[in-house]
N, C-alpha and C. Protein backbone atom coordinates (compact mmCIF):
# COMPACT_ATOMS: atom_id res chain seq x y z
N UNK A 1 34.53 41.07 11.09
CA UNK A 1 33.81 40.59 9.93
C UNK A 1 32.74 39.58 10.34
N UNK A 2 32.86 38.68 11.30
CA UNK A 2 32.22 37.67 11.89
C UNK A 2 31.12 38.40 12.65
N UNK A 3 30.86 40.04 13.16
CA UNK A 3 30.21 40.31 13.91
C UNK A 3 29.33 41.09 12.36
N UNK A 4 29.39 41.32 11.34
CA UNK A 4 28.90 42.15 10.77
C UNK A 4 27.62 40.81 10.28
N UNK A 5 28.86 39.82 9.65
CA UNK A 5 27.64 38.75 9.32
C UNK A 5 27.03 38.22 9.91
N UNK A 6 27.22 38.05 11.40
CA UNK A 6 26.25 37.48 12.48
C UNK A 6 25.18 38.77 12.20
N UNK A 7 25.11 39.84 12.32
CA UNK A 7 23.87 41.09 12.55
C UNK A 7 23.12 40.53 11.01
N UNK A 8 23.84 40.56 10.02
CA UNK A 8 23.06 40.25 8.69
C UNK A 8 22.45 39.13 8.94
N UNK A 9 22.55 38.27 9.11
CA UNK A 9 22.02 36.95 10.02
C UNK A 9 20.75 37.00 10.43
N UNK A 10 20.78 37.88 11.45
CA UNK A 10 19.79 38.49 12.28
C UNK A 10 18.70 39.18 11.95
N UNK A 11 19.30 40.48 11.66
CA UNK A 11 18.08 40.76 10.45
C UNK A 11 17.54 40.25 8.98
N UNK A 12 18.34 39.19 8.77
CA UNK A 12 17.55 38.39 7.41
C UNK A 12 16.92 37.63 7.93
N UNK A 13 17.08 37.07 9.04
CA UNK A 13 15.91 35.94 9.42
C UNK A 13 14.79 36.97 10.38
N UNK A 14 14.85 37.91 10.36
CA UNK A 14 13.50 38.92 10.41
C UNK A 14 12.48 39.08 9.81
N UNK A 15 13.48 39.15 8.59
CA UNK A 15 13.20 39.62 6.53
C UNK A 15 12.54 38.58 6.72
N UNK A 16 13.41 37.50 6.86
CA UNK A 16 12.78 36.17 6.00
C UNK A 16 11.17 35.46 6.68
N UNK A 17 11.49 35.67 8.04
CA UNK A 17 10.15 35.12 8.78
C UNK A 17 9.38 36.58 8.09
N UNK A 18 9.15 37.36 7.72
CA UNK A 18 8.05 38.38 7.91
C UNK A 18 7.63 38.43 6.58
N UNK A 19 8.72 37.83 5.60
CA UNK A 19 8.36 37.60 3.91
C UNK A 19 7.02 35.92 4.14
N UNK A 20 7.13 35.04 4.99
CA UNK A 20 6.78 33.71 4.86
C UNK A 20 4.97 34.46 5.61
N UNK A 21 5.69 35.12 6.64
CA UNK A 21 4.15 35.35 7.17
C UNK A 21 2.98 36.09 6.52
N UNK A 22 3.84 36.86 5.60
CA UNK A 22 3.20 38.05 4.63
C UNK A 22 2.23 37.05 3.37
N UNK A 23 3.39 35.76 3.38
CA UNK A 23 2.92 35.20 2.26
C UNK A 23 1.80 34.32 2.61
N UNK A 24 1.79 33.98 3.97
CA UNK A 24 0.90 33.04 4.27
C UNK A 24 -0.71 34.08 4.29
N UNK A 25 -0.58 34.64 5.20
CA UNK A 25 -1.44 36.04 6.04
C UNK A 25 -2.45 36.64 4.57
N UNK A 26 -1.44 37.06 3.67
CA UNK A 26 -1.70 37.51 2.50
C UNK A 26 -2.22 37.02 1.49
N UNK A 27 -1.41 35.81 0.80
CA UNK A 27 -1.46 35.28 -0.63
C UNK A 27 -2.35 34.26 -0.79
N UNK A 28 -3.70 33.86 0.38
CA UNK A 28 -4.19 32.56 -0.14
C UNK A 28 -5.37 33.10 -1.17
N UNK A 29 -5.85 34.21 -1.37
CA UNK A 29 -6.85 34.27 -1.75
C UNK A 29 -7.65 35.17 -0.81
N UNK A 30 -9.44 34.74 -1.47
CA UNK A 30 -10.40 35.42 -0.78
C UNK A 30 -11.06 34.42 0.89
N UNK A 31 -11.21 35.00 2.06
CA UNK A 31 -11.37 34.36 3.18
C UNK A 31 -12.66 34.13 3.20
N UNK A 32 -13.55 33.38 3.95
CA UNK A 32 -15.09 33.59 4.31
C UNK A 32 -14.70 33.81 5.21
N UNK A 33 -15.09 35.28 6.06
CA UNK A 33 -15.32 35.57 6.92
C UNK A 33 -13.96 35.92 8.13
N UNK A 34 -14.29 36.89 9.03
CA UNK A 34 -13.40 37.14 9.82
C UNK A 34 -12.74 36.21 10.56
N UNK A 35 -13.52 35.26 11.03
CA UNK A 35 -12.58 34.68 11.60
C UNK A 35 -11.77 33.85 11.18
N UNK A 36 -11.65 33.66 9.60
CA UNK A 36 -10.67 32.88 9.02
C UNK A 36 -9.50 34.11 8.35
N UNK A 37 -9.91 34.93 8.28
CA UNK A 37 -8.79 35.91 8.13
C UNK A 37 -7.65 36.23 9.27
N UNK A 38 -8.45 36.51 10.76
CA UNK A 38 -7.81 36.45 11.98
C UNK A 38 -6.98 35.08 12.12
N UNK A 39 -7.37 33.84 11.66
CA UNK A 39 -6.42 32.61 11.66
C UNK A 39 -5.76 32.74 11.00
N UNK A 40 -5.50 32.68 9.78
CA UNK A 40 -4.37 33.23 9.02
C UNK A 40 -3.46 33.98 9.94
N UNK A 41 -3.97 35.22 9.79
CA UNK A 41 -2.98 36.13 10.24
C UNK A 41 -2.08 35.28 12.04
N UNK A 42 -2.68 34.94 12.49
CA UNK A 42 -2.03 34.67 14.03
C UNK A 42 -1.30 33.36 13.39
N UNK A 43 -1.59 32.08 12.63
CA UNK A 43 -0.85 31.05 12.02
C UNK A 43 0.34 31.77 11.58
N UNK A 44 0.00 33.06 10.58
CA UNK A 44 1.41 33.45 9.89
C UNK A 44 2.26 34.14 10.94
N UNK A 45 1.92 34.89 11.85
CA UNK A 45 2.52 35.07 13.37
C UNK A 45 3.56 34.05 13.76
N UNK A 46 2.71 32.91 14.00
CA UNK A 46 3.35 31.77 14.95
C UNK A 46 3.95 31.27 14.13
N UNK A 47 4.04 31.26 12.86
CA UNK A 47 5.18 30.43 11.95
C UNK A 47 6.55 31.50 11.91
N UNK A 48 5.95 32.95 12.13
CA UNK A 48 7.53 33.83 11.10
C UNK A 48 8.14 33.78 12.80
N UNK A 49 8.03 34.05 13.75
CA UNK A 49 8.13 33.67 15.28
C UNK A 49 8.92 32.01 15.29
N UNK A 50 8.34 31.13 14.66
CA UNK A 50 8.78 29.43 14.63
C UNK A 50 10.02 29.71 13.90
N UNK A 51 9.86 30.09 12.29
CA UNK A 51 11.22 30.10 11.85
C UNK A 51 12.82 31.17 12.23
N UNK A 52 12.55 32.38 12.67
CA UNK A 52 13.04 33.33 13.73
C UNK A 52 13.52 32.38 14.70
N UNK A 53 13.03 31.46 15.59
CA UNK A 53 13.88 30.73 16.75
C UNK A 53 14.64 29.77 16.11
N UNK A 54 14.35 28.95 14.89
CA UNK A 54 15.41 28.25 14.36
C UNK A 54 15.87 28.72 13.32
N UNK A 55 15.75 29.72 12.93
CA UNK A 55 17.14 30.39 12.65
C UNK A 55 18.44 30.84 13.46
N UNK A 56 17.50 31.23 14.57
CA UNK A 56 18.78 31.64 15.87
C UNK A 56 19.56 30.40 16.56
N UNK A 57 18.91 29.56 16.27
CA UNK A 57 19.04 28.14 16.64
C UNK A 57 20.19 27.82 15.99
N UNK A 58 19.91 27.78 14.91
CA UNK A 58 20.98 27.73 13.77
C UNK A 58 22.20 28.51 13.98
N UNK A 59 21.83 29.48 14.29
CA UNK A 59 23.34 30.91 14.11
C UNK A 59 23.71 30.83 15.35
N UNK A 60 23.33 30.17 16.82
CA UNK A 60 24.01 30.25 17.43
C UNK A 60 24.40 28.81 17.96
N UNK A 61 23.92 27.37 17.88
CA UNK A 61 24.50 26.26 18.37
C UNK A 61 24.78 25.84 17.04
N UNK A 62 24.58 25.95 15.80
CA UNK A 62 25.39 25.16 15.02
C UNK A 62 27.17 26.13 14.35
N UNK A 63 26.54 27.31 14.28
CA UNK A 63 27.64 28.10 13.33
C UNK A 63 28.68 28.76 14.62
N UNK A 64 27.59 29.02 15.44
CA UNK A 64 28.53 29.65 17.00
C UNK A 64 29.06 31.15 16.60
N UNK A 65 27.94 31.59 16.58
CA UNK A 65 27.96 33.05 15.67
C UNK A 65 28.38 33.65 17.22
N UNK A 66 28.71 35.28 16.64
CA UNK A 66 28.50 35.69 18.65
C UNK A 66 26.99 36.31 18.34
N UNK A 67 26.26 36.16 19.74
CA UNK A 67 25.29 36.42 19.61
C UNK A 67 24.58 38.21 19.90
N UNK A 68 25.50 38.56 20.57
CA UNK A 68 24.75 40.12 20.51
C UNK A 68 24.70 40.96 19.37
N UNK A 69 25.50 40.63 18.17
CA UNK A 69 24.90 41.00 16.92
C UNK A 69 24.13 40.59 16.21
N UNK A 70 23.90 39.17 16.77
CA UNK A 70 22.24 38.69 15.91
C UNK A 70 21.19 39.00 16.21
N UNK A 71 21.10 39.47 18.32
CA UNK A 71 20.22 39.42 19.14
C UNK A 71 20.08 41.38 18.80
N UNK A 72 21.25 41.97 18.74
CA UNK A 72 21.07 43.35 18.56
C UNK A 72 20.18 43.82 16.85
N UNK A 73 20.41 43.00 16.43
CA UNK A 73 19.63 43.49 14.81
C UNK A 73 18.28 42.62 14.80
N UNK A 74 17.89 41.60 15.49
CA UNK A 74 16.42 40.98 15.48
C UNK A 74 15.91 42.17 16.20
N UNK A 75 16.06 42.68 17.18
CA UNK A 75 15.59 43.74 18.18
C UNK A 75 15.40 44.52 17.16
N UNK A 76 16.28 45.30 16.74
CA UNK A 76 16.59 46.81 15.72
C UNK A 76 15.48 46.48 14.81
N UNK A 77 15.37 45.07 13.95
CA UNK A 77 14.11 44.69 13.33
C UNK A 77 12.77 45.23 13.52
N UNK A 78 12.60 44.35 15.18
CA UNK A 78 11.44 44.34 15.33
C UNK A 78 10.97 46.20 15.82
N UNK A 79 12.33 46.91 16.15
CA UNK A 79 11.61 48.43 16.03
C UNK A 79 11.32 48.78 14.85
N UNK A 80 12.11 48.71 13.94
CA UNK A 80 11.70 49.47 13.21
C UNK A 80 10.85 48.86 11.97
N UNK A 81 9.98 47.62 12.26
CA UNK A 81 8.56 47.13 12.11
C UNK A 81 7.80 48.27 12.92
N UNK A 82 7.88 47.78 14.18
CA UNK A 82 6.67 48.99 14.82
C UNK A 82 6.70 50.47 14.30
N UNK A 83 7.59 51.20 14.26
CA UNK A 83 7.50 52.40 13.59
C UNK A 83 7.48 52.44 12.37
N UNK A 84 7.75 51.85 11.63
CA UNK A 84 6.91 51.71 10.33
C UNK A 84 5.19 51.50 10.35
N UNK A 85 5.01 50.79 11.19
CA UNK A 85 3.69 50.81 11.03
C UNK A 85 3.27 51.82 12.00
N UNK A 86 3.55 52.31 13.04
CA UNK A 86 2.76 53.84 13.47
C UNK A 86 2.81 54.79 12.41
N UNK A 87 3.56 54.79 11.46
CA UNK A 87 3.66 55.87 10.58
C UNK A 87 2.41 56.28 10.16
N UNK A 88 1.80 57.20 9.89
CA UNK A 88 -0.11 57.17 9.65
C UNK A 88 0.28 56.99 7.75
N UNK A 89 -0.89 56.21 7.39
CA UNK A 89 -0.95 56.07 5.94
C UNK A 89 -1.22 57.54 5.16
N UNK A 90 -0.65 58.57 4.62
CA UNK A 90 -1.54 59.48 3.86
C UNK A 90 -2.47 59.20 2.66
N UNK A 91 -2.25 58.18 2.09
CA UNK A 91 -2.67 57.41 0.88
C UNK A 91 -4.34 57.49 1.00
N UNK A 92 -4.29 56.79 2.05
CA UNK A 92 -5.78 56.40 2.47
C UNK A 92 -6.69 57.22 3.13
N UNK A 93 -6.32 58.50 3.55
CA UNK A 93 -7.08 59.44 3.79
C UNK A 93 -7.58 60.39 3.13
């Protein structure tokens, strides 16, 4: 039971950094110009990345989770981010 909620763990603080970056990256509004869009986006990077290490931080020196089910579902995450996004859009073609 302890290994199921350590993986939920894991992949919610995936969820959760990629909901904060989406919101940052995404929700301010209209940008001037590219290179304030490209900041955004790499800020919301380095924050969902910031909160992701202290979350693990969390699940593994404070709660003493075991860690290859937190470390096995952040991984599983971050694939199946990437293949989600190779998927080609049909929408837009």
């Amino acid at each position: 039971m302890k290994s199921a909620v350590a993986a939920l763990a894991g992949g919610g603080l995936m969820v959760f950094g990629g909901l904060i970056a989406m919101l940052l990256a995404l929700g301010g509004g209209i940008v001037s110009g590219a290179h304030g869009a490209l900041g955004r986006v790499v800020i919301a990077t380095l924050l969902k990345w910031a909160v992701v290490a202290l979350g693990l931080l969390v699940v593994f020196g404070m709660l003493k989770w075991p860690p290859l089910p937190v470390l096995s579902a952040v991984i599983l995450t971050v694939f199946a981010y990437i293949v989600a996004n190779a998927i080609p859009d049909k929408v837009s073609k």
